[in-house]
Protein backbone atom coordinates (compact mmCIF):
# COMPACT_ATOMS: atom_id res chain seq x y z
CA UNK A 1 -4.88 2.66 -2.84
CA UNK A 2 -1.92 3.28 0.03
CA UNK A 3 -2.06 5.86 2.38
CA UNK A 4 1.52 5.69 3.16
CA UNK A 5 2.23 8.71 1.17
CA UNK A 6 -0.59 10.84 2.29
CA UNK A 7 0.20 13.17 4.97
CA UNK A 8 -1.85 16.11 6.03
CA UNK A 9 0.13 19.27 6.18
CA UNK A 10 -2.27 20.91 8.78
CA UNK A 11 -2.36 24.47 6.41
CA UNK A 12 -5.25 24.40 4.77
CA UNK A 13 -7.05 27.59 4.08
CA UNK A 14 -9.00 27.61 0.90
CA UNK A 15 -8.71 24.13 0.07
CA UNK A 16 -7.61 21.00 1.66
CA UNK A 17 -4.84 18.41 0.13
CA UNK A 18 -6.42 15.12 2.15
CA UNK A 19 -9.61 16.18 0.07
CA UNK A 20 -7.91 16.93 -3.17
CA UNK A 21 -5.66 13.17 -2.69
CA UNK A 22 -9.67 11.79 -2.16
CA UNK A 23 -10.75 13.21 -5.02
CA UNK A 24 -8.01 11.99 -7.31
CA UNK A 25 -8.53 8.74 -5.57
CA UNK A 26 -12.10 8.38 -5.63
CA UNK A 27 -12.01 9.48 -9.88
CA UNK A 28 -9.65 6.97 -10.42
CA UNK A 29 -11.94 4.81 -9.13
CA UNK A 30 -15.31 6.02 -11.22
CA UNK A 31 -12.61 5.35 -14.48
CA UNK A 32 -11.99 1.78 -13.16
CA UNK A 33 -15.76 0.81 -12.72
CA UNK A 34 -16.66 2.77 -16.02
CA UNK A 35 -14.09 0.52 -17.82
CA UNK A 36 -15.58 -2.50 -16.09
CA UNK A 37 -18.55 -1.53 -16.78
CA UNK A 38 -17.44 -1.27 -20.82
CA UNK A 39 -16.12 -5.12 -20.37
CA UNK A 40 -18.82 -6.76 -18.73
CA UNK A 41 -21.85 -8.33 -19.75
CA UNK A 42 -22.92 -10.05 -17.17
CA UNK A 43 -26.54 -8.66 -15.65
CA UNK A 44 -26.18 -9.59 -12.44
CA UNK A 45 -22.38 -8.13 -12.29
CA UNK A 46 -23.14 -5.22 -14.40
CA UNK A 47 -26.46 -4.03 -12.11
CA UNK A 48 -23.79 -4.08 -8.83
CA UNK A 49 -20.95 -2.56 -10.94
CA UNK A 50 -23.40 0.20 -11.64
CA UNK A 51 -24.06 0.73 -8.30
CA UNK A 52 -20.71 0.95 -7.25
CA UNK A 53 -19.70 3.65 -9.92
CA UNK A 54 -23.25 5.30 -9.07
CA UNK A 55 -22.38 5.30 -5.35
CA UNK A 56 -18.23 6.29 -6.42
CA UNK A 57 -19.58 9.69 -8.31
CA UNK A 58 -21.90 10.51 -5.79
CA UNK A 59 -18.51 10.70 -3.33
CA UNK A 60 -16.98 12.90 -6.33
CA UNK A 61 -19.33 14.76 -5.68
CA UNK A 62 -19.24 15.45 -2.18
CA UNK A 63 -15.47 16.18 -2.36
CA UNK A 64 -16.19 18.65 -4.58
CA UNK A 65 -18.81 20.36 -2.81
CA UNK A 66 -16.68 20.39 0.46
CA UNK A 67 -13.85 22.18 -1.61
CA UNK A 68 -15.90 24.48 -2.96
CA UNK A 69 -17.10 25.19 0.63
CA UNK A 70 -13.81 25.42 2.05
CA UNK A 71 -12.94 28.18 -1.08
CA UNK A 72 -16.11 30.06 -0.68
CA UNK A 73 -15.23 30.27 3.39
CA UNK A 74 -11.68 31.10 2.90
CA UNK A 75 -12.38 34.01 0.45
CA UNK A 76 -15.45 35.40 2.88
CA UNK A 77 -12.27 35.38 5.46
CA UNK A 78 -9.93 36.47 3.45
CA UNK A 79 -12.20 39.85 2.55
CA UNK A 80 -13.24 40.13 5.99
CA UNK A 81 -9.34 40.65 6.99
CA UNK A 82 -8.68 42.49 4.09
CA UNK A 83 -11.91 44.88 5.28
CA UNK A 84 -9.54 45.73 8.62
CA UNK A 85 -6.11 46.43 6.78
CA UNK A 86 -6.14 50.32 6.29
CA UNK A 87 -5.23 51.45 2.61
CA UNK A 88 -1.76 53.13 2.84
């Protein structure tokens, strides 16, 4: 995972492209633990595997819910300014 080409562009409004780069970040990660998870067979490996890809969607998660909040705000703005522009 490098950073170098993640830059925040300081516009967001209804959504957020540091969270959306997390997001594809973080699912990338939930595939490689899930396909880990497929190879090994090792208890003790598999049990803190599982926890990793447990604590990986849970993060998903989160992202998601923080984009959806960012959305939800925007539009609430979004109507609120529209409410003030006079129909011509």
């Amino acid at each position: 995972m490098s950073t170098e080409h993640v830059e925040c562009s300081h516009a967001c409004r209804n959504t957020c492209g540091m969270l959306n780069e997390a997001i594809r970040e973080e699912t990338a990660m939930v595939r490689f633990y899930e396909h880990l998870m497929k190879e090994c067979d090792y208890p003790d490996v598999s049990g803190f595997v599982r926890e990793l890809l447990e604590e990986r969607s849970r993060t998903v998660i989160r992202i998601m819910q923080k984009l959806n909040e960012l959305r939800a705000r925007g539009q609430i703005l979004d109507g609120v300014m529209s409410s003030y522009n006079p129909a011509p």
